[in-house]
C-alpha atoms as a PDB file:
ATOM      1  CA  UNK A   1     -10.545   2.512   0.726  1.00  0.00           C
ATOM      2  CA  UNK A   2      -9.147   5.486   2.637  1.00  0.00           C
ATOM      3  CA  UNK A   3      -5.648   6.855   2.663  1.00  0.00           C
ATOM      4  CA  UNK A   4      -4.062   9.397   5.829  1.00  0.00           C
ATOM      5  CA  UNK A   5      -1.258  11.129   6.396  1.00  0.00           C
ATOM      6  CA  UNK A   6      -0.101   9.963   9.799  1.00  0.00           C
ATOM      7  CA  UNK A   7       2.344  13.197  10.680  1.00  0.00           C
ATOM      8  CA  UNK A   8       1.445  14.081  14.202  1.00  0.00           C
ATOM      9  CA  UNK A   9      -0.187  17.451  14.705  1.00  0.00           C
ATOM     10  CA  UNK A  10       0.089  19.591  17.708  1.00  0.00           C
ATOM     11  CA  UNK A  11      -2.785  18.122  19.484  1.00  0.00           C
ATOM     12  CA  UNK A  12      -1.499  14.772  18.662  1.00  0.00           C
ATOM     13  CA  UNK A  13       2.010  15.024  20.651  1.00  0.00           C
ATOM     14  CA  UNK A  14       0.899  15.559  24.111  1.00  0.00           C
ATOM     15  CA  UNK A  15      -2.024  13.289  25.515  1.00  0.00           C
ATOM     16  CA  UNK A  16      -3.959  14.570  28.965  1.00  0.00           C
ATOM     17  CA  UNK A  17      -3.861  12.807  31.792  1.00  0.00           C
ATOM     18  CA  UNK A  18      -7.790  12.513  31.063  1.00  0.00           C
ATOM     19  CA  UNK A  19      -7.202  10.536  27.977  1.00  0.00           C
ATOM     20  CA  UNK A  20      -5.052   7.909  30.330  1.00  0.00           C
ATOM     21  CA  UNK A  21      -8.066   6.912  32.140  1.00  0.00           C
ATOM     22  CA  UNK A  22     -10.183   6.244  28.760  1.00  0.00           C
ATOM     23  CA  UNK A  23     -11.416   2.635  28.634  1.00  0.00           C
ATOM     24  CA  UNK A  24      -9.539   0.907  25.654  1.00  0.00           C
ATOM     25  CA  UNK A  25     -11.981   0.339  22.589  1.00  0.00           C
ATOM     26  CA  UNK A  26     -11.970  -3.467  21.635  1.00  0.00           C
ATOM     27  CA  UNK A  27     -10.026  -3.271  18.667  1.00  0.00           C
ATOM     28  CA  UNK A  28      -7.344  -5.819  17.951  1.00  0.00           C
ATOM     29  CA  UNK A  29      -4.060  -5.633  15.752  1.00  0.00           C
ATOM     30  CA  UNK A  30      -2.174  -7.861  13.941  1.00  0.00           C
ATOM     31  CA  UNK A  31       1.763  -7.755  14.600  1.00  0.00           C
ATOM     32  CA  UNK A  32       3.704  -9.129  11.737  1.00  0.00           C
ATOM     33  CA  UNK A  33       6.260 -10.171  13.015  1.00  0.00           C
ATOM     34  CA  UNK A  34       7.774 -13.391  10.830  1.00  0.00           C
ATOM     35  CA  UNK A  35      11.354 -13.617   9.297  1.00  0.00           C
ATOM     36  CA  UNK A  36      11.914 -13.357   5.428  1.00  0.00           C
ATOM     37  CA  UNK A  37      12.077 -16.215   3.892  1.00  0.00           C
ATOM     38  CA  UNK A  38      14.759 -15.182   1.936  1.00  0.00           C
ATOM     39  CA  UNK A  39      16.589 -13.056   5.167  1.00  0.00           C
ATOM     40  CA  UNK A  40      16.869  -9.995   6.056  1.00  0.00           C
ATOM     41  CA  UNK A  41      20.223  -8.479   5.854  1.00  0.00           C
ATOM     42  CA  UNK A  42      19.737  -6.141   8.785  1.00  0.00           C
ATOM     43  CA  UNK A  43      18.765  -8.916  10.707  1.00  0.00           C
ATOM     44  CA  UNK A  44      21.601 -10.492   9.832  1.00  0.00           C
ATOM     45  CA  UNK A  45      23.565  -7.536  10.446  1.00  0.00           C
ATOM     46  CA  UNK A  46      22.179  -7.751  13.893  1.00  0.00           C
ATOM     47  CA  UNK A  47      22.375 -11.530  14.075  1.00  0.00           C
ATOM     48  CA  UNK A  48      19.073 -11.828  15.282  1.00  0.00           C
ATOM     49  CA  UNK A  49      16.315 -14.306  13.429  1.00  0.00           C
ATOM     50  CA  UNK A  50      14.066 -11.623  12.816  1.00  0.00           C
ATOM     51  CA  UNK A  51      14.081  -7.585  12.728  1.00  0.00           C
ATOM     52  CA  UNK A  52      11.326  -7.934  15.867  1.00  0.00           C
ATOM     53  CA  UNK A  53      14.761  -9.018  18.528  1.00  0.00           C
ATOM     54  CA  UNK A  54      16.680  -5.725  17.057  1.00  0.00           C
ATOM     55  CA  UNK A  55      16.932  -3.857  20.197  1.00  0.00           C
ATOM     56  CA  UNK A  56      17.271   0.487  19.709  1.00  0.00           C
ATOM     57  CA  UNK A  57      18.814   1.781  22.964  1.00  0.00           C
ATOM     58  CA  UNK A  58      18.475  -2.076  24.911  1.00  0.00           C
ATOM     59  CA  UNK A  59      14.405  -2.615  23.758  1.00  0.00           C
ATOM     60  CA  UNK A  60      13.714  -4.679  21.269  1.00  0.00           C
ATOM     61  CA  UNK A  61      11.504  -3.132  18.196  1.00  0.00           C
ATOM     62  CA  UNK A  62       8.548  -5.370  18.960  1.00  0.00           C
ATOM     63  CA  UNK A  63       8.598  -4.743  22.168  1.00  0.00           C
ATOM     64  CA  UNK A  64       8.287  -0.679  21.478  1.00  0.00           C
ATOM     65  CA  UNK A  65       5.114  -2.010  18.941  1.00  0.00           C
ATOM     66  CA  UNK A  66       3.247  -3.562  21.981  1.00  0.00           C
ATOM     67  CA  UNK A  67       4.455  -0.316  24.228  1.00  0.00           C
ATOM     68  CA  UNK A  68       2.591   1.941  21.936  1.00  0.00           C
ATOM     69  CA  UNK A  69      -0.598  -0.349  21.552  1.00  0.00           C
ATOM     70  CA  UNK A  70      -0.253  -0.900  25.445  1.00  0.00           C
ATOM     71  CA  UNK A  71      -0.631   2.941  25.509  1.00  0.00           C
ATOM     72  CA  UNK A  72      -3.320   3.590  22.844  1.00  0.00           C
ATOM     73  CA  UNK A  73      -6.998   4.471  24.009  1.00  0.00           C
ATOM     74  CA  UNK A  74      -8.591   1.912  21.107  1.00  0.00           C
ATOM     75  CA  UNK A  75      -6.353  -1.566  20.879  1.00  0.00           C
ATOM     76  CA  UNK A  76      -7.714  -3.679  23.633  1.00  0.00           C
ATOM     77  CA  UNK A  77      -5.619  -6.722  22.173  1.00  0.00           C
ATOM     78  CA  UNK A  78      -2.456  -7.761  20.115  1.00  0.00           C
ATOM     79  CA  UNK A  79      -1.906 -10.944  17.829  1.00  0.00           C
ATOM     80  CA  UNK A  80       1.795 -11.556  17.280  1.00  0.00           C
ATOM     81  CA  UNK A  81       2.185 -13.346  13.603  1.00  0.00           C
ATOM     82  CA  UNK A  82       4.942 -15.489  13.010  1.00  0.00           C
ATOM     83  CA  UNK A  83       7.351 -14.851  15.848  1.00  0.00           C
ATOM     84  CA  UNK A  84       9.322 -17.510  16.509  1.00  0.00           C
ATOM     85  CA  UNK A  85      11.252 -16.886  19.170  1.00  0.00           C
ATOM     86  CA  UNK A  86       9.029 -14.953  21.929  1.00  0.00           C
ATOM     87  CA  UNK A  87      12.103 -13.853  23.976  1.00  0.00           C
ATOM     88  CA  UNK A  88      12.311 -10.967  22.001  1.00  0.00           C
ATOM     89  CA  UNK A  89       9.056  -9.780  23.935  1.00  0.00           C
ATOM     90  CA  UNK A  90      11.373  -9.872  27.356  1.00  0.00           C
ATOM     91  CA  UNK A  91       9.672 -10.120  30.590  1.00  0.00           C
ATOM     92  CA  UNK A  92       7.427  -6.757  30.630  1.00  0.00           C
ATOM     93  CA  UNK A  93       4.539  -6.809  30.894  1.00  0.00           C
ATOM     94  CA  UNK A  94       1.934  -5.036  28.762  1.00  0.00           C
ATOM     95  CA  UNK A  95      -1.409  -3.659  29.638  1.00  0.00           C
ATOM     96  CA  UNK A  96      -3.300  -4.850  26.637  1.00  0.00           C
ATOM     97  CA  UNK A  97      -4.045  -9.152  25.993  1.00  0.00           C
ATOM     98  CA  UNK A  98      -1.489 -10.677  23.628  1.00  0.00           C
ATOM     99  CA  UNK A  99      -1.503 -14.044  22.096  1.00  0.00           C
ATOM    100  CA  UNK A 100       0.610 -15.922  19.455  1.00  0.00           C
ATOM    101  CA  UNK A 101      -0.549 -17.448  16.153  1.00  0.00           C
ATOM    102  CA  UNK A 102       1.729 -18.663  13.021  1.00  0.00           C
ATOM    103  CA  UNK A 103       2.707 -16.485   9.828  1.00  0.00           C
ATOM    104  CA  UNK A 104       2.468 -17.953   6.283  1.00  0.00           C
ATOM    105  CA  UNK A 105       4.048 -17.201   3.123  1.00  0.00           C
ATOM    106  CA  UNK A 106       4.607 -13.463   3.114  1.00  0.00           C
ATOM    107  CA  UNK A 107       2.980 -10.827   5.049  1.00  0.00           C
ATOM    108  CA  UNK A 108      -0.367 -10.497   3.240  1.00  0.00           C
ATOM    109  CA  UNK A 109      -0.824 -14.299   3.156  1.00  0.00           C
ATOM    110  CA  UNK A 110      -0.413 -14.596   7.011  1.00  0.00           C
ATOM    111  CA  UNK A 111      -3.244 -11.862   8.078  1.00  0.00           C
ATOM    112  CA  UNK A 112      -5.354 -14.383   5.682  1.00  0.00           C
ATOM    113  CA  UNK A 113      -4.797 -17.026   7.817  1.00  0.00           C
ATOM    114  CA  UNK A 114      -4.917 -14.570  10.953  1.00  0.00           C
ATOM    115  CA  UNK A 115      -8.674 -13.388   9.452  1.00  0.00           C
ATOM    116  CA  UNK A 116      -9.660 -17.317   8.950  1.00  0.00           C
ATOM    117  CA  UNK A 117      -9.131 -17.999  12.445  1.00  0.00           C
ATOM    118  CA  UNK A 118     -10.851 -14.860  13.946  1.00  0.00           C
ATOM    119  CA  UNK A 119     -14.267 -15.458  15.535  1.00  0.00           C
ATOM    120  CA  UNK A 120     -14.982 -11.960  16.240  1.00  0.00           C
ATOM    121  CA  UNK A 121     -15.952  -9.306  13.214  1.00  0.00           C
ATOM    122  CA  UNK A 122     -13.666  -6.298  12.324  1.00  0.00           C
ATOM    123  CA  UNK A 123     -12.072  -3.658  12.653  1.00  0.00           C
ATOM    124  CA  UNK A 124      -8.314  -5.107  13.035  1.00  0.00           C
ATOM    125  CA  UNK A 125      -5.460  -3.063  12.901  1.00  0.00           C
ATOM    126  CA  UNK A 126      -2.077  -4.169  11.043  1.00  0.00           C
ATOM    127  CA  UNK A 127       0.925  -3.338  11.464  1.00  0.00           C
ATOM    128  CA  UNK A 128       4.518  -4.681  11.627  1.00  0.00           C
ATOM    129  CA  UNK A 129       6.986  -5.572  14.290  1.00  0.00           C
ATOM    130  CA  UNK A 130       9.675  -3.261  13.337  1.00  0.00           C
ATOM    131  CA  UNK A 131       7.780   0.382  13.531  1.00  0.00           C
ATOM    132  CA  UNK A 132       9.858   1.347  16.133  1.00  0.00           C
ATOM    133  CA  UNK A 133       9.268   4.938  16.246  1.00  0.00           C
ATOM    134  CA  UNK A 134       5.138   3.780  16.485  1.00  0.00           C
ATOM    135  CA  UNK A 135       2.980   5.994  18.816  1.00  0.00           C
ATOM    136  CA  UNK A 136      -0.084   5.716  20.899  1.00  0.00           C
ATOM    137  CA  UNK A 137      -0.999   9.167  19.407  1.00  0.00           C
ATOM    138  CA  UNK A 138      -0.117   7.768  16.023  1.00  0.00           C
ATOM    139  CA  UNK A 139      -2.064   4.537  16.281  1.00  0.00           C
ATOM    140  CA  UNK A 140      -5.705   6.675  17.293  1.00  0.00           C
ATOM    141  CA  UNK A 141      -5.265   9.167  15.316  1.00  0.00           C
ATOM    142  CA  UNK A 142      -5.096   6.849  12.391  1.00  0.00           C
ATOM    143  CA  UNK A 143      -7.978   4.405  14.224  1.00  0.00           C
ATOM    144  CA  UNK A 144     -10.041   7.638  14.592  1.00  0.00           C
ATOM    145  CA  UNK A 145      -9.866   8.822  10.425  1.00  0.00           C
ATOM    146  CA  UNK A 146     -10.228   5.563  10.001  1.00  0.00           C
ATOM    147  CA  UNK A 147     -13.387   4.221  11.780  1.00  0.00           C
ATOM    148  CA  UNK A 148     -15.648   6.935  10.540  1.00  0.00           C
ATOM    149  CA  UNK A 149     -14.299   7.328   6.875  1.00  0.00           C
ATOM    150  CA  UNK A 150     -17.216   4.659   5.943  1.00  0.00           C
ATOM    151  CA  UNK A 151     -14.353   2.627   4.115  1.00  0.00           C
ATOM    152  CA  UNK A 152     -13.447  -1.070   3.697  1.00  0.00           C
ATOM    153  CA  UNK A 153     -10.118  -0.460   4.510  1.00  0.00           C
ATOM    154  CA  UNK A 154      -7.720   2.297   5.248  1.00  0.00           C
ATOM    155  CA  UNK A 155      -4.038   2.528   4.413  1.00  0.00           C
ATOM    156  CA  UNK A 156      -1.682   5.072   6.358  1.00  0.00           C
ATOM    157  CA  UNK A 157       0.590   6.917   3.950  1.00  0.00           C
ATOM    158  CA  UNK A 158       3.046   9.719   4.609  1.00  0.00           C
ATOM    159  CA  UNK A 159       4.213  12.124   2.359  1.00  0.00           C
ATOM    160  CA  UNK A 160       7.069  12.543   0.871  1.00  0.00           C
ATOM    161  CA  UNK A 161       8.219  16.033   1.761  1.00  0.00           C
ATOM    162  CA  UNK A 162       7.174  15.112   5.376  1.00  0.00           C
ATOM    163  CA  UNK A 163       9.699  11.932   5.319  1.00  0.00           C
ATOM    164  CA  UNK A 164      12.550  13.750   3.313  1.00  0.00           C
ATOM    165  CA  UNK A 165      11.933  17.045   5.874  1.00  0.00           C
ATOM    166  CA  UNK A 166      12.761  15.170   8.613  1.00  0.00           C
ATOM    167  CA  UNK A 167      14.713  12.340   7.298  1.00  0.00           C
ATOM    168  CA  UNK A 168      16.329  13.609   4.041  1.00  0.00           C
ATOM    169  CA  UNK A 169      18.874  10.709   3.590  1.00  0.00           C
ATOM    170  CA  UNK A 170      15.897   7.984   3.907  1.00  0.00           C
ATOM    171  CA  UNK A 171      15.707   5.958   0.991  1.00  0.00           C
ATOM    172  CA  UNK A 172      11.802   4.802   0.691  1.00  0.00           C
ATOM    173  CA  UNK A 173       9.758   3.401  -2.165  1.00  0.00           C
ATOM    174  CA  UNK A 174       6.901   6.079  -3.558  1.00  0.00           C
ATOM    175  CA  UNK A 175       3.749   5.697  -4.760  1.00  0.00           C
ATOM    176  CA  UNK A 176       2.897   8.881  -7.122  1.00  0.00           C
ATOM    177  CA  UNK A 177      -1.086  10.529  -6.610  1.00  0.00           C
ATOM    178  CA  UNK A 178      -2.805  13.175  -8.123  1.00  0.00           C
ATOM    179  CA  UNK A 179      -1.629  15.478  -5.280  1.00  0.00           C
ATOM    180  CA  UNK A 180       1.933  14.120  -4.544  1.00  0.00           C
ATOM    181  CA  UNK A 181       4.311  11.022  -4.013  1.00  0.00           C
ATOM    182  CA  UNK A 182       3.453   8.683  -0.580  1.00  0.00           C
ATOM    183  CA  UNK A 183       5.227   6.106   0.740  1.00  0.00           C
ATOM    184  CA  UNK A 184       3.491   3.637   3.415  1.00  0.00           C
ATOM    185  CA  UNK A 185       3.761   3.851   7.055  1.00  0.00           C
ATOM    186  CA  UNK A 186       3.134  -0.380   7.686  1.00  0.00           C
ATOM    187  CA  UNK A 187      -0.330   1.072   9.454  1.00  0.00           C
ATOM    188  CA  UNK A 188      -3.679  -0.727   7.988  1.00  0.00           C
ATOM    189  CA  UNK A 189      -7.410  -0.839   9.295  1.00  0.00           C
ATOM    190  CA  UNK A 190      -9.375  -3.633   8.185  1.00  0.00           C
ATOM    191  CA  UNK A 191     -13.239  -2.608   8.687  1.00  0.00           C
ATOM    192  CA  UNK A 192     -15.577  -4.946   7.160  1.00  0.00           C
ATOM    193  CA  UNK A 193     -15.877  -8.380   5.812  1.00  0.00           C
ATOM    194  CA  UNK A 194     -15.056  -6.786   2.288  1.00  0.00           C
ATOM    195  CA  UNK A 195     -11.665  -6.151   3.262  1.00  0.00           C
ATOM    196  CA  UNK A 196     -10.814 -10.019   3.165  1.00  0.00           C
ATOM    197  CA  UNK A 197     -10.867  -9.271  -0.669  1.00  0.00           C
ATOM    198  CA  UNK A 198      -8.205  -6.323  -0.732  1.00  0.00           C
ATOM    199  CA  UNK A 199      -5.659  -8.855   1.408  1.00  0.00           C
ATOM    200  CA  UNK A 200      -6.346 -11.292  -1.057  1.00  0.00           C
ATOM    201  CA  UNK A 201      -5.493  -8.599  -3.616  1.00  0.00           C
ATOM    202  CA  UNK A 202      -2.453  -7.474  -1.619  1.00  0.00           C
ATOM    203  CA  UNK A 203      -1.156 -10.869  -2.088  1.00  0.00           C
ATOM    204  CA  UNK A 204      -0.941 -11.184  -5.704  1.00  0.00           C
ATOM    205  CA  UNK A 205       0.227  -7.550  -5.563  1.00  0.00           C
ATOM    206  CA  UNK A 206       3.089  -8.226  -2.740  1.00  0.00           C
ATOM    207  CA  UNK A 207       5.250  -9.323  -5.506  1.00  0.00           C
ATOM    208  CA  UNK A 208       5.585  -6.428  -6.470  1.00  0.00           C
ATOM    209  CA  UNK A 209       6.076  -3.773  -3.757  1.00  0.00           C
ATOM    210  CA  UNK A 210       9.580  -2.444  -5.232  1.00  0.00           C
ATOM    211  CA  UNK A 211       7.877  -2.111  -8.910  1.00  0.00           C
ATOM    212  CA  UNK A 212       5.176   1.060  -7.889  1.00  0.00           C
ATOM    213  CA  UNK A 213       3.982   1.174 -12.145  1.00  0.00           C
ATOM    214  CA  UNK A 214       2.746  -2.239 -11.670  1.00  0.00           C
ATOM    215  CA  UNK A 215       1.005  -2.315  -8.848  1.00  0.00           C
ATOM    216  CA  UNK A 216      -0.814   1.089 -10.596  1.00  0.00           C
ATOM    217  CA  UNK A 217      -1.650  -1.672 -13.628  1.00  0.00           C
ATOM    218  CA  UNK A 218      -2.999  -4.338 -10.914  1.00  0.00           C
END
């Protein structure tokens, strides 16, 4: 497994026109977009079914997801999990295939099911429908470290003084590393068969995302 920091870098913020005309790689992701089971209160707050139909200045989060994919220069295609209400998508219409499958229960158990009913071999990307502030730049930069780090499966982490320097009043969960607290960015590569056994793991661990000491003992 491989870990990256996903703060953009100079070269990161302003792609060429040249890079526009790039043929997309054929690498799919995974949108989880399902509703808690047990809610979610800003969901609620919104009084929406699911944090995907939150709209941030009249678009709806998932629909800024499949904007960024649209735009990256490596994700061909896009599998929404678990949405059940597909208006949140809207009528635009996005430059990269998109199809629809059901979640299970919980996030790690429903890219299980996603992987069981995949014909073609990895690398998948994973993220979630509410990474709203998601970027093209983001998403290859990330698919980039990741595809030749030779691992199973990479994990996009930020660090904490990055977060707290630009958003000091965030509240986030940490993990704590030799070299410094990280908290996830909801970005995952999936790059060989093997990786099947770290969502597996990720499910018996998802119980306990909020209790960092015991995932450490898992």
């Amino acid at each position: 497994m491989t870990a990256t920091d996903t703060k953009p870098t100079g070269s990161m913020t302003k792609p060429s026109e040249a890079q526009a005309s790039v043929p997309k790689q054929a690498i799919e992701a995974f949108v989880l977009a399902g509703a808690r089971s047990a809610g979610d209160a800003l969901a609620q707050a919104h009084n929406v079914a699911s944090k995907a139909h939150i709209q941030i200045a009249g678009v709806s989060m998932i629909s800024r997801v499949l904007r960024a994919l649209s735009k990256s220069q490596t994700v061909a295609e896009a599998t929404i999990i678990g949405l059940d209400d597909k208006a949140a998508l809207g009528s635009e219409d996005y430059s990269i295939s998109i199809r629809f499958t059901e979640g299970a229960n919980g996030p790690a158990a429903s890219v299980d099911q996603a992987l069981r009913t995949r014909k073609e071999p990895e690398p998948i990307l994973v993220t979630t429908c509410d990474h709203a502030l998601l970027s093209p730049d983001i998403i290859d930069t990330f698919l980039d470290r990741a595809l030749t780090s030779g691992a199973d499966v990479a994990v996009a982490l930020a660090r904490r003084e990055t977060i707290e320097g630009d958003y000091p009043d965030a509240t986030r969960t940490y993990l704590r590393f030799g070299d410094g607290d990280y908290s996830s960015c909801n970005l995952f590569c999936l790059m060989s068969p093997a990786a099947g056994d770290v969502v597996k793991f990720w499910q018996r661990a998802e119980q306990d995302r909020k209790r960092p000491w015991r995932i450490a003992w898992r």
